[in-house]
Protein backbone atom coordinates (compact mmCIF):
# COMPACT_ATOMS: atom_id res chain seq x y z
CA UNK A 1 39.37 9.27 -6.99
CA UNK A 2 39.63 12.73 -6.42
CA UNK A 3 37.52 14.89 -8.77
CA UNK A 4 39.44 17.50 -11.39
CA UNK A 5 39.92 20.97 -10.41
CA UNK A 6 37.42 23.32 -11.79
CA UNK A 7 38.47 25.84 -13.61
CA UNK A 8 40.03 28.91 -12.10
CA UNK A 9 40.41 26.38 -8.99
CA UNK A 10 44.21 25.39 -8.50
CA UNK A 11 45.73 21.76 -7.71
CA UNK A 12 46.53 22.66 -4.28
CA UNK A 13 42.53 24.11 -3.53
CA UNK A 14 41.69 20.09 -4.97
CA UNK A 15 44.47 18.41 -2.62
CA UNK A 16 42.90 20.65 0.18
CA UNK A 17 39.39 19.17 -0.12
CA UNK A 18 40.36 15.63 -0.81
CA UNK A 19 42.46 16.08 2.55
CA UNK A 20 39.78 17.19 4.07
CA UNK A 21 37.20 14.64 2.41
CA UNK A 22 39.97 11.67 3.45
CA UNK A 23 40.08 13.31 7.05
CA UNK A 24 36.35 13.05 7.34
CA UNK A 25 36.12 9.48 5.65
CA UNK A 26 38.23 8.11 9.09
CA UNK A 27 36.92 5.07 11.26
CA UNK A 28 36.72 7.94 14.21
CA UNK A 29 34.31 10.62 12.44
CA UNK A 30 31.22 10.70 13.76
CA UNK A 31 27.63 12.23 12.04
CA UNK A 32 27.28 15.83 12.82
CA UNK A 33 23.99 14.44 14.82
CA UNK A 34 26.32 12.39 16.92
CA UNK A 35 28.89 14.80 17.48
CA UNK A 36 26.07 17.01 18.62
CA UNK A 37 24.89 14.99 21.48
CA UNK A 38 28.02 13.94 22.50
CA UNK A 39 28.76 17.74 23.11
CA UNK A 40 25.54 18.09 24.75
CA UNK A 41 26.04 15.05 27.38
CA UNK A 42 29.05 16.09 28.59
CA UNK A 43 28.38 19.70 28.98
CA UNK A 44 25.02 19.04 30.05
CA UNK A 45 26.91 17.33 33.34
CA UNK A 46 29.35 19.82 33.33
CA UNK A 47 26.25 22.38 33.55
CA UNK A 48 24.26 20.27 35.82
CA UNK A 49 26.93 20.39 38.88
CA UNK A 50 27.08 23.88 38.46
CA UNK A 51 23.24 24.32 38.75
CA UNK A 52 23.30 21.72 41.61
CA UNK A 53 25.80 23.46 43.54
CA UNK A 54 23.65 27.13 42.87
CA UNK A 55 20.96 25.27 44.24
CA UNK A 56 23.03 24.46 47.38
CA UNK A 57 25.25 27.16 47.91
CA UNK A 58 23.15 29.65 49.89
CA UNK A 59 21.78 26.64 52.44
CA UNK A 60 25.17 25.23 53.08
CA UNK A 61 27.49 27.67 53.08
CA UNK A 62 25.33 30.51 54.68
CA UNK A 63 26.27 33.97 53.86
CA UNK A 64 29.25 32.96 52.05
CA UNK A 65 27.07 31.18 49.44
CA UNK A 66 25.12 34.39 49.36
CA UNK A 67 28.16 36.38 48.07
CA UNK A 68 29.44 33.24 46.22
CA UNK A 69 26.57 33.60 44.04
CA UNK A 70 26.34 37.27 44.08
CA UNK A 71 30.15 37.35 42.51
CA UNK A 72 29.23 34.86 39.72
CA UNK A 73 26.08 36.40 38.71
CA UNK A 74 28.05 39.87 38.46
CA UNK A 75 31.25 38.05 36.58
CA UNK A 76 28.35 36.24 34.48
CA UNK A 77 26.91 39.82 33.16
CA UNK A 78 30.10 41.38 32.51
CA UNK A 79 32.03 38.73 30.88
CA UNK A 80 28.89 38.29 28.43
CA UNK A 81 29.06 42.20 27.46
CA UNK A 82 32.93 42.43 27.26
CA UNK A 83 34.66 39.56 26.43
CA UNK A 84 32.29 36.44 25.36
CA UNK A 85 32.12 37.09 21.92
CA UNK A 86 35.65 38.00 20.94
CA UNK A 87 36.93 34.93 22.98
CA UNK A 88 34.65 32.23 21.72
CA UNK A 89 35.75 34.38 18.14
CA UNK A 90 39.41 33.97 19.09
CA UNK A 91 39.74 30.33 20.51
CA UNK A 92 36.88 28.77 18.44
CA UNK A 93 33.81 27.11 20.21
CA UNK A 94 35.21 23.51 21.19
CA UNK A 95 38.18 25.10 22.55
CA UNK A 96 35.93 27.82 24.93
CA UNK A 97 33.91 24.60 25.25
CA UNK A 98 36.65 22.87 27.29
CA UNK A 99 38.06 26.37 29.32
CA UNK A 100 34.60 26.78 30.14
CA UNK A 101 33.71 23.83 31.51
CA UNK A 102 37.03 23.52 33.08
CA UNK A 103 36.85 26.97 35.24
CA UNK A 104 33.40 26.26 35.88
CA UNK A 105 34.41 22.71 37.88
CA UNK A 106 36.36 25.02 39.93
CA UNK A 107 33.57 26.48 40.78
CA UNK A 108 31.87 23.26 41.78
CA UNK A 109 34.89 22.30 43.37
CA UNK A 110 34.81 25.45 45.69
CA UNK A 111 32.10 24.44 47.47
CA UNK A 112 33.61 21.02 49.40
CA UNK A 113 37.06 23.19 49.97
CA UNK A 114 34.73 26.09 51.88
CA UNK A 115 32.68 23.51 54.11
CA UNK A 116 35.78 22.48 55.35
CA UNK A 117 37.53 25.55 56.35
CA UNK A 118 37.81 25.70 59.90
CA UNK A 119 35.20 28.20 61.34
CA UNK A 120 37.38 30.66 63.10
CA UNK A 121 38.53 31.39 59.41
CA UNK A 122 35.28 33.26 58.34
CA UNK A 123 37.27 35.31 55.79
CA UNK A 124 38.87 32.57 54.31
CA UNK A 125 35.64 30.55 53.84
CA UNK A 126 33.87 33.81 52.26
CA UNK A 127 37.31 34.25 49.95
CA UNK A 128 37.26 30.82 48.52
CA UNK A 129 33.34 31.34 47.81
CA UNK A 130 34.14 34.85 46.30
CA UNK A 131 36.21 33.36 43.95
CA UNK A 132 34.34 30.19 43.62
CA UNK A 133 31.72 32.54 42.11
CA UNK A 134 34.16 35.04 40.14
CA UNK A 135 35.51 31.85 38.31
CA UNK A 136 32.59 30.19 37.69
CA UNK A 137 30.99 33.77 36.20
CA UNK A 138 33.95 34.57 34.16
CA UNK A 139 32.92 30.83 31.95
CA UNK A 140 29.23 30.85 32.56
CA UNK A 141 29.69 34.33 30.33
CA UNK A 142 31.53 32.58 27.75
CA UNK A 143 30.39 29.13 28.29
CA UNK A 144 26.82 29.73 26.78
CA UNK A 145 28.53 31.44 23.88
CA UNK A 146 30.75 28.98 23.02
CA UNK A 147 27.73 26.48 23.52
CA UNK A 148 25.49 28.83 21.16
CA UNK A 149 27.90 28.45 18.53
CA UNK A 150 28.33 24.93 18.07
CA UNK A 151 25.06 24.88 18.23
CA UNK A 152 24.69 26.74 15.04
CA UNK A 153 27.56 25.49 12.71
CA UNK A 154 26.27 21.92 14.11
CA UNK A 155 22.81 22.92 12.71
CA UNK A 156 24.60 23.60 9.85
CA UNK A 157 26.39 20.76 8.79
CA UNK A 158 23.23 17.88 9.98
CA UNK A 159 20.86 20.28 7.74
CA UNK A 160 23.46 19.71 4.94
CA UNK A 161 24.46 16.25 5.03
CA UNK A 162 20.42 15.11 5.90
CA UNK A 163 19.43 17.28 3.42
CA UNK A 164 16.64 18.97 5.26
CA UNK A 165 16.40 22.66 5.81
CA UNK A 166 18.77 25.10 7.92
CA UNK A 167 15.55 25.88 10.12
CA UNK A 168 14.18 22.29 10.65
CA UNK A 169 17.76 21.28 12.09
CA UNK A 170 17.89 24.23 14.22
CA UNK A 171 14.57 23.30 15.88
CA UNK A 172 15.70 19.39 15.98
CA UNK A 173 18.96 19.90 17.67
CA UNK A 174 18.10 22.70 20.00
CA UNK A 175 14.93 19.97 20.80
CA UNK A 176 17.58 16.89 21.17
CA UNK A 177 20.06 19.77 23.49
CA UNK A 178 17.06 20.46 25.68
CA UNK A 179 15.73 17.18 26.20
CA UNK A 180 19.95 15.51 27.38
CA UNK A 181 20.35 19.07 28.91
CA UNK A 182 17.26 19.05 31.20
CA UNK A 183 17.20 15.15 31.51
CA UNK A 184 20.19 15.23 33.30
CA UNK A 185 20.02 18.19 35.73
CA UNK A 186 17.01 16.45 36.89
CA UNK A 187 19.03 13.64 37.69
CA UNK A 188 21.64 15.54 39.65
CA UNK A 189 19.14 17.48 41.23
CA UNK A 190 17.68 14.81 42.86
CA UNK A 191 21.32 12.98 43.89
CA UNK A 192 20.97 14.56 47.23
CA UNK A 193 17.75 13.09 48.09
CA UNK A 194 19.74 9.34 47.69
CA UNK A 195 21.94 10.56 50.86
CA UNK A 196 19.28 11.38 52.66
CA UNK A 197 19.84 7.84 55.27
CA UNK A 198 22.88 9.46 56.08
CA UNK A 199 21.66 13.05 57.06
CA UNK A 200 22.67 13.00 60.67
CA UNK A 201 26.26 11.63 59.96
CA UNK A 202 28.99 14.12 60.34
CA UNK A 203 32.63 14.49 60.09
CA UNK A 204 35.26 16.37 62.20
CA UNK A 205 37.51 18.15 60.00
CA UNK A 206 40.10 20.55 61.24
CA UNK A 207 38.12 21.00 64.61
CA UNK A 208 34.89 21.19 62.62
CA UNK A 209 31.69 18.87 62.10
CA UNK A 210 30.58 18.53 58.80
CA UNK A 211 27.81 17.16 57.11
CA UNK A 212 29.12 13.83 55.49
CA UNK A 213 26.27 13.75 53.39
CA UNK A 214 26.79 17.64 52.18
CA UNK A 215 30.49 16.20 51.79
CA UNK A 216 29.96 13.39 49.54
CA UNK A 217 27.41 15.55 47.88
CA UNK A 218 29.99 18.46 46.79
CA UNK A 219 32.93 15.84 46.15
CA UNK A 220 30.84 13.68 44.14
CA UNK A 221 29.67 17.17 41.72
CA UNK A 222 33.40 18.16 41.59
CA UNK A 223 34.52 14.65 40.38
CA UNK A 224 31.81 14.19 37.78
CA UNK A 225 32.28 18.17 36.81
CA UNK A 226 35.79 17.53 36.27
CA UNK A 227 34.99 14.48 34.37
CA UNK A 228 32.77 15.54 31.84
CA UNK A 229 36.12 17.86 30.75
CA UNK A 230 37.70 14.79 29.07
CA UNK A 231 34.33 13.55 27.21
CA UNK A 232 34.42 16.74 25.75
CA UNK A 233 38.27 16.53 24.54
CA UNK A 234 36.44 14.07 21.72
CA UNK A 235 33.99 16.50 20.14
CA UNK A 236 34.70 17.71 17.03
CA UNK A 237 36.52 21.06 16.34
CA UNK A 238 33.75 22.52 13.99
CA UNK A 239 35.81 25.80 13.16
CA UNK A 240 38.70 23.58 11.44
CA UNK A 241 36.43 21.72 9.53
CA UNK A 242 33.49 23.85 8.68
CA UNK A 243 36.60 26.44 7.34
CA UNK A 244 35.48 27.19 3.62
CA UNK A 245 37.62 25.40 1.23
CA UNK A 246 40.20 27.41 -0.26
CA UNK A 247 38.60 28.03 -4.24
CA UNK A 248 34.97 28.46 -3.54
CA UNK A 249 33.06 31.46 -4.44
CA UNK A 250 33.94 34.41 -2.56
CA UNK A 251 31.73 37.55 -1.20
CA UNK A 252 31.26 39.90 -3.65
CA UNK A 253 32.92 42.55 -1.09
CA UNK A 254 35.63 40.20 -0.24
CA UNK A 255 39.29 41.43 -0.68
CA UNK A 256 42.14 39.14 -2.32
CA UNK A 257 43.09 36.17 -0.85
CA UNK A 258 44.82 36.27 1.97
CA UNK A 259 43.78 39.57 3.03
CA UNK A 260 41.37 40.08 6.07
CA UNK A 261 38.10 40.03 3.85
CA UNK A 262 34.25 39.82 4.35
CA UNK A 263 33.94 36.04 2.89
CA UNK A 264 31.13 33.51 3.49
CA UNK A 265 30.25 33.00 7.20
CA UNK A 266 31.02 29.88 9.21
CA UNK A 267 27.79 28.47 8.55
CA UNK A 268 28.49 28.46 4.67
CA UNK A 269 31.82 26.47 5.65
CA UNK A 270 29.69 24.21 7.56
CA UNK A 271 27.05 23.88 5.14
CA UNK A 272 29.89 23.14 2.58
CA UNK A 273 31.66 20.16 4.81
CA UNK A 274 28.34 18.75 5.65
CA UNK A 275 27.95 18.43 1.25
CA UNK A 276 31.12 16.78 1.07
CA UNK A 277 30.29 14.29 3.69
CA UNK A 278 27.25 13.18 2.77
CA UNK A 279 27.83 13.38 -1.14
CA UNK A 280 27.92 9.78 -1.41
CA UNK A 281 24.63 8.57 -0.11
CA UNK A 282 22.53 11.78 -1.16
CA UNK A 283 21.50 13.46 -4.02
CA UNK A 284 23.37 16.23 -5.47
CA UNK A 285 20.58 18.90 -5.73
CA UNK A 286 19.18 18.44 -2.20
CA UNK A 287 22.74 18.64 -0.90
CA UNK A 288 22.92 22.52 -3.12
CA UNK A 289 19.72 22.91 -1.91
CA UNK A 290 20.89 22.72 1.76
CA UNK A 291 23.75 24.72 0.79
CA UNK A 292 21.90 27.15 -0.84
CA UNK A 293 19.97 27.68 2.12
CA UNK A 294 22.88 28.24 4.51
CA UNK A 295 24.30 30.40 2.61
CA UNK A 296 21.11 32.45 2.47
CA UNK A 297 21.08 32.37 6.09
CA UNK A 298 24.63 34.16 6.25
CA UNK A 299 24.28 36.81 3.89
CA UNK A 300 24.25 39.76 5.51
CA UNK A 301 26.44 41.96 4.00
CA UNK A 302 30.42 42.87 4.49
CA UNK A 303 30.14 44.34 8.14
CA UNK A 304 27.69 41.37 8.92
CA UNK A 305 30.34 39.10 7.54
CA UNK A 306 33.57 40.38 9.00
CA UNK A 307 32.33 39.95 12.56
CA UNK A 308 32.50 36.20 11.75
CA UNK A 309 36.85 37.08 11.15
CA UNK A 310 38.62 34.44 13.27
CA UNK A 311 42.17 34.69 14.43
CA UNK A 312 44.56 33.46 11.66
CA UNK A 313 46.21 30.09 12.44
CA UNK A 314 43.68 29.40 15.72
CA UNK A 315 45.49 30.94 17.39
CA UNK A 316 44.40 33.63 20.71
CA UNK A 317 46.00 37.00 20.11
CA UNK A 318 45.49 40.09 21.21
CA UNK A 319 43.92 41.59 18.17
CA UNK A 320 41.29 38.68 17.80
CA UNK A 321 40.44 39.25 21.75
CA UNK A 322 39.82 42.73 22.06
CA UNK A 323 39.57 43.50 18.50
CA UNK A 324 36.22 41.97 19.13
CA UNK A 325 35.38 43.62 22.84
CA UNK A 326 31.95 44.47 23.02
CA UNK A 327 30.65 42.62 20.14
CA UNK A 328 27.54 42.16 22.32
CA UNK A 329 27.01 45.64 22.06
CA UNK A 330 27.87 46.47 18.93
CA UNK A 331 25.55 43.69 17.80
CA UNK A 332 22.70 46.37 19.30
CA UNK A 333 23.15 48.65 16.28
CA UNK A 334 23.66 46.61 13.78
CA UNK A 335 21.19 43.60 14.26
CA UNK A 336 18.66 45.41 16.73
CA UNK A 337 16.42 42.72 16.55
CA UNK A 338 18.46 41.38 19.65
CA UNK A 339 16.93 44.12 21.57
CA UNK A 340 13.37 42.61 21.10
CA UNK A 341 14.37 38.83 22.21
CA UNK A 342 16.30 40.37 25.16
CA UNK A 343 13.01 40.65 27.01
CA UNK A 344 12.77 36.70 26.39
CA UNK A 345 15.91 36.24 28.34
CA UNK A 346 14.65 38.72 31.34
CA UNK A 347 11.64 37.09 31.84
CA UNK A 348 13.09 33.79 32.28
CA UNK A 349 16.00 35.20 35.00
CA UNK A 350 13.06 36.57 36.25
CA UNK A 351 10.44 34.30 36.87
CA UNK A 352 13.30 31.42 38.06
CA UNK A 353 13.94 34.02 40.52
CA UNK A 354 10.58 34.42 42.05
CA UNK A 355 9.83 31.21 41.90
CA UNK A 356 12.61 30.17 43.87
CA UNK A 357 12.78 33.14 46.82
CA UNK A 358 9.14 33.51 47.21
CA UNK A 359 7.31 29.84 46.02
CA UNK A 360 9.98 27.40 47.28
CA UNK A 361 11.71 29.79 49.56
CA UNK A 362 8.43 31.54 51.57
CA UNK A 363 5.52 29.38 50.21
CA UNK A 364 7.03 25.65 50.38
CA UNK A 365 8.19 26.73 53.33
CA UNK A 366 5.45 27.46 55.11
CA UNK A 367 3.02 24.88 54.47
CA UNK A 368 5.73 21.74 54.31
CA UNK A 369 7.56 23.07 57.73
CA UNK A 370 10.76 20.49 58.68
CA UNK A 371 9.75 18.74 54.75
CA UNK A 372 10.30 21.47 53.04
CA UNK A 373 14.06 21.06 51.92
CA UNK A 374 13.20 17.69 50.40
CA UNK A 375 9.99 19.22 48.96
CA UNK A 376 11.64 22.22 47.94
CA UNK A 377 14.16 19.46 45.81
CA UNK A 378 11.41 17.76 44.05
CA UNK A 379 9.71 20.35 43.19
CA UNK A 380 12.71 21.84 41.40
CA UNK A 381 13.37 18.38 40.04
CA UNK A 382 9.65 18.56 38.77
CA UNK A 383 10.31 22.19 36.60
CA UNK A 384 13.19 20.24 34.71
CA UNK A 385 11.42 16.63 34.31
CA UNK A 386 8.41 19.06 32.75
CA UNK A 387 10.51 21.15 30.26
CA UNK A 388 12.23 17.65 29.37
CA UNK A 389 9.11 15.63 28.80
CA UNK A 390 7.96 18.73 26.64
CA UNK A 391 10.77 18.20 24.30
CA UNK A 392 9.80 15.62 22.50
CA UNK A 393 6.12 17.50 22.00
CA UNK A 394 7.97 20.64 20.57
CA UNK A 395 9.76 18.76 18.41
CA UNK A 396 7.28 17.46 16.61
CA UNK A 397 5.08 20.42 16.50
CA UNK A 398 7.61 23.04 15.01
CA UNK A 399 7.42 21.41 11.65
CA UNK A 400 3.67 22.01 11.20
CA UNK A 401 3.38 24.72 13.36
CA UNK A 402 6.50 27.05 13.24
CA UNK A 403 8.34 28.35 16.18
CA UNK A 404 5.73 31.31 17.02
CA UNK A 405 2.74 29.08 18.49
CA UNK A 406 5.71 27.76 20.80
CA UNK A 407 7.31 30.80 21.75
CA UNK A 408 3.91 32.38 22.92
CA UNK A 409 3.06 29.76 24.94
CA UNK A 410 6.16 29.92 26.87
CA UNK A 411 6.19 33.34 27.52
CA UNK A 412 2.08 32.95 28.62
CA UNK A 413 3.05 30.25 31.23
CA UNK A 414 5.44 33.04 32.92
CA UNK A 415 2.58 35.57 33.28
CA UNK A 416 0.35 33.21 34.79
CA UNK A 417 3.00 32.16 37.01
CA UNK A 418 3.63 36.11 38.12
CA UNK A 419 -0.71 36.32 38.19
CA UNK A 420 -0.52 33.07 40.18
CA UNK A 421 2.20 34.17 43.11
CA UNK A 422 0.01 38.06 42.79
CA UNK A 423 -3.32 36.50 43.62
CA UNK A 424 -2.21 33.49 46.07
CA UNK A 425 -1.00 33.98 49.84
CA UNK A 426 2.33 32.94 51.24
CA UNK A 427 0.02 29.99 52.71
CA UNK A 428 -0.70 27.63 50.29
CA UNK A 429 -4.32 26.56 50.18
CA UNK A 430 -5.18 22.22 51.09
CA UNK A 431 -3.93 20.17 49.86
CA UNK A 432 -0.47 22.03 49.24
CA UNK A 433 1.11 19.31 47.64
CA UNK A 434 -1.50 19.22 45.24
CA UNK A 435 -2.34 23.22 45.17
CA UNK A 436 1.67 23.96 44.74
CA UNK A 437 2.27 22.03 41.53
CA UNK A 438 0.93 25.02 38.94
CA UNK A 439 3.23 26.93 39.80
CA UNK A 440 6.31 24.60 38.72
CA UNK A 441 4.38 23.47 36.07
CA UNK A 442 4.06 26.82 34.59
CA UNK A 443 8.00 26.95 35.28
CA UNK A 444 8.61 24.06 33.39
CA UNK A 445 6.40 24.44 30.43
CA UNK A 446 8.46 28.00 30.07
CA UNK A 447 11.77 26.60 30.55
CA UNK A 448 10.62 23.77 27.83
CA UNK A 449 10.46 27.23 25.42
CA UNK A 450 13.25 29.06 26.58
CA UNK A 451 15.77 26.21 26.56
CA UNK A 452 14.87 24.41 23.10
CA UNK A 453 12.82 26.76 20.65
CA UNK A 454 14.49 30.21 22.19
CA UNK A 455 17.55 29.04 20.93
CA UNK A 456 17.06 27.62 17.66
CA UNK A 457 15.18 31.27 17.47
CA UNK A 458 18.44 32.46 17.81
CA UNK A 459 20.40 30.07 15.18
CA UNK A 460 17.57 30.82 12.98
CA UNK A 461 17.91 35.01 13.10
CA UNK A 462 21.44 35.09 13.29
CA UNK A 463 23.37 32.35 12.24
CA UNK A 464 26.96 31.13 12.55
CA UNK A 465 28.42 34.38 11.48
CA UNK A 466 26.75 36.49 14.48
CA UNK A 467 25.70 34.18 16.76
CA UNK A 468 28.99 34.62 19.38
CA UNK A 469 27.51 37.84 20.02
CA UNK A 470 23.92 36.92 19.82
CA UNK A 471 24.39 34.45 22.24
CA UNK A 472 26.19 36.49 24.25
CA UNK A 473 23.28 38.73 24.46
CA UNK A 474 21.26 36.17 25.69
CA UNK A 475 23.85 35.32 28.37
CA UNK A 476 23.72 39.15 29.50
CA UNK A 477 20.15 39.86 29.33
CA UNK A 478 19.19 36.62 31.71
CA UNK A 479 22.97 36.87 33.76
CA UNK A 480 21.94 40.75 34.33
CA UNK A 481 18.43 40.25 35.30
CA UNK A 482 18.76 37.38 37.45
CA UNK A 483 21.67 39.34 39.29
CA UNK A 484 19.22 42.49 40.15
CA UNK A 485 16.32 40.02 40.82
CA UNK A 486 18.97 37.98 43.33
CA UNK A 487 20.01 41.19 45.22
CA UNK A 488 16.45 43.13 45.06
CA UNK A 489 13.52 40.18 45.68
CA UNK A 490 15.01 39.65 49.69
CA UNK A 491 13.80 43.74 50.03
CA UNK A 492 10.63 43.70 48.38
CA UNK A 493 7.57 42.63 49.01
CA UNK A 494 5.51 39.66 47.32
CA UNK A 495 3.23 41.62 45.48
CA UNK A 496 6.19 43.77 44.35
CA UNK A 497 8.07 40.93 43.21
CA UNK A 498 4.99 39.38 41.37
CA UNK A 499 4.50 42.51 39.64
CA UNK A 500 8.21 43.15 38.62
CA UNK A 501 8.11 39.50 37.35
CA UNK A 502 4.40 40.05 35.45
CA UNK A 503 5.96 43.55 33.71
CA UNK A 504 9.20 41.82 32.63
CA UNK A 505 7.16 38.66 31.29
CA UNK A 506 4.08 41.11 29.64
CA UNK A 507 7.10 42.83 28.02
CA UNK A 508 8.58 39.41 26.89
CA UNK A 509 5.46 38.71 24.70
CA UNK A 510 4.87 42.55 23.41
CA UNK A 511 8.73 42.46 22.03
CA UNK A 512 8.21 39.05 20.50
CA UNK A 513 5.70 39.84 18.33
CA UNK A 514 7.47 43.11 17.64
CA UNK A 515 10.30 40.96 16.55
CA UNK A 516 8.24 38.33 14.49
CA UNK A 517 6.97 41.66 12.75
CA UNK A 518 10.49 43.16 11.73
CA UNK A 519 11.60 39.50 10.84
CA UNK A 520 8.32 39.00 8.45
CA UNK A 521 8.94 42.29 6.26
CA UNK A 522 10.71 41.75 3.14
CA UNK A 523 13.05 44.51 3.48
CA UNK A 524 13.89 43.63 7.04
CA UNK A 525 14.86 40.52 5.99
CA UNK A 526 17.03 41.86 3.30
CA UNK A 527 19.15 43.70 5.88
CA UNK A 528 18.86 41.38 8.17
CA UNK A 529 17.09 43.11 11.35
């Protein structure tokens, strides 16, 4: 029976929430947990193609996958500064979810339509590359935004209807996103090394041979790319139903109804649906209390609160898109806490790079000779099997440890990877198989950091109403160094590049405890960083 209207609270705010408590109490609606990893299954394949085909590009396609991922690494950057933020803002995150993942499978799907291009058409093949890359840039920038924000009002809602706190979820879910997320690029990763019988196959396509196996390889990433699309079609559109219900308190700042206003974030919303849903099988008080915290999260004042404003009626306009241009860098002045994790983000671009030109691209090289490629393919496997199989360990160790002990020792393992390349030759000593595996070790146990606990960081600091431009930060600080690192590492030296990589990790830990220090004072807190 629907409950009566509190005062002040009108009959049409009570139909509102018993429509939306009778929406939620359908056959189809699924626990905010569930919802969760459905999200991050499909767009962990979506993702995994595109890393698969980054990992390919440059070996298969020559030059043009140089300047293939040149252009996306370039689009990446400035679509994070520019645009990320107001888009995910103006189309909501499931909705950039499926765009994204959509323009990035034409991404994947560029690389089968450039291997065949006949080879007297040079220009064409480097076109369809070019804007291969451009395309898949343009939603990697976005993409990790959108993904950033689901994140967050997903947090929201599982802390609310488990009744556990906003924090704890964060560090559960980004855990449970790392683990599918890294589970299954190592699967892809390794898809090549099935089609290995067939290596000396080709094909003769307009005139040209082609690898069959490089082929089947590309078509087979495009068709499950394009696949994972419609798994995500049945995630749950978080911005309708986390929207606050219409008769709940209001910011204090907030303007009449109706009016653009500085009300309760998304998260609040979130925190609120996740009350409702659960209401039934939990008790009252811990369901306020997980409210209570959200909402605690959010405050942060009206400017805080208006960049959380979302188009009126869902729909994209011009207003909500460049209304909200630059976000990203507005965030700088009024949260510049960002500027400390950014570091975080650099380090990680930067070590992936040197471990992939100079370790697998020089080192492997060297001392595996005609094994190498296959080496080179298990070893990368082996950085995502180790970040995976660290999951579980982080996830369990946040609770009694906090997020801090984590952090540091992800940011440790990429200055002794930088030490490590410094001090080693390009020959690795006997037995390289054996002497090669601290350096993707190191990789991994920092990618285990950076793709679980750096995250929830992030939902934790800035929560659903800034985290479309928080997480577009993190898109542009990793998207811009990994770009300079891309174009500058083939001109430098190896101690050069071991050195860049050791500043830019040193600097990674120095800014992290800067940031832990802002975050612990009371009165930071109380603005907010």
């Amino acid at each position: 029976h629907p409950r009566a209207a509190r005062p002040g609270q009108s009959m049409m705010h009570t139909d509102a929430s018993l429509s939306l408590r009778l929406t939620d109490s359908g056959p189809r609606q699924r626990s905010p947990l569930r919802n969760f990893v459905l999200m991050s299954v499909f767009f962990s394949i979506n993702h995994a193609c595109v890393v698969s085909v980054l990992n390919l590009s440059v070996q298969l396609l020559g030059g043009a996958g140089s300047y293939q991922s040149g252009a996306l690494y370039i689009a990446y950057a400035v679509t994070a500064l520019l645009v990320s933020a107001g888009l995910v803002d103006a189309l909501g995150p499931r909705t950039s979810l499926l765009l994204g993942t959509a323009l990035y499978s034409g991404y994947v799907l560029s690389l089968p339509i450039a291997l065949i291009v006949p080879p007297e058409q040079r220009v064409l093949r480097v076109a369809v590359a070019i804007v291969g890359g451009v395309v898949g840039g343009f939603a990697a920038g976005f993409l990790w935004t959108a993904q950033g924000t689901y994140f967050t009002l997903s947090a929201a809602r599982h802390a609310a209807a488990a009744g556990v706190e906003l924090a704890d979820a964060n560090a559960a879910l980004a855990s449970y996103f790392a683990f599918i997320f890294l589970g299954l690029e190592l699967a892809l990763k390794v898809l090549p090394l099935a089609l290995l019988p067939l290596s000396s196959h080709t094909l003769q396509i307009y005139g040209k041979e082609v690898s069959e196996p490089n082929l089947i390889v590309g078509s087979l990433y495009s068709v499950l790319a394009i696949a994972s699309i419609f798994g995500l079609v049945y995630i749950q559109d978080l911005r309708d139903a986390d929207a606050k219900p219409a008769g709940a308190s209001r910011d204090p700042e907030a303007g009449p109804a109706g009016s653009d206003r500085s009300g309760p974030s998304a998260t609040e919303g979130a925190a609120h649906r996740g009350q409702t849903d659960a209401a039934s099988d939990a008790p009252t008080t811990q369901l306020h209390a997980a409210h209570g915290e959200a909402r605690e999260r959010q405050t942060q004042g009206g400017a805080s609160a208006k960049s959380c404003g979302r188009a009126r009626g869902n729909r994209l306009t011009g207003r909500s898109l460049f209304g909200r241009m630059g976000a990203a860098a507005e965030l700088w002045f009024r949260r510049p806490v960002v500027l400390l994790l950014a570091p975080i983000q650099v380090a990680f671009g930067v070590s992936a790079a040197l471990l992939g030109y100079q370790v697998t691209g020089i080192m492997v090289k060297q001392s595996f000779g005609d094994q190498a490629v296959v080496v080179g393919s298990l070893l990368s496997a082996l950085v995502s099997l180790c970040a995976a199989a660290l999951q579980p360990v982080t996830r369990a160790l946040t609770p009694r440890l906090g997020k801090q002990p984590i952090m540091m020792t992800g940011l440790v393992s990429f200055v002794l990877l930088a030490a490590l390349v410094l001090c080693l030759d390009d020959t690795l000593a006997s037995p390289p198989g054996l002497t090669v595996l601290p350096f993707y070790l190191l990789q991994g146990v920092g990618r285990a950091c950076y793709e679980g606990t750096n995250k929830a960081l992030y939902a934790d600091v800035f929560g659903a109403a800034d985290s479309p431009a928080a997480f577009s930060n993190m898109v542009l600080a990793n998207g811009a160094a990994s770009a300079l690192a891309y174009f500058t590492f083939p001109s430098l030296g190896k101690a050069e590049m071991a050195i860049s990589a050791l500043a830019c990790s040193a600097l990674a830990v120095c800014s992290y405890v800067a940031a832990e220090v802002i975050l612990r004072v009371p009165s930071a807190r109380g603005r907010r960083a």
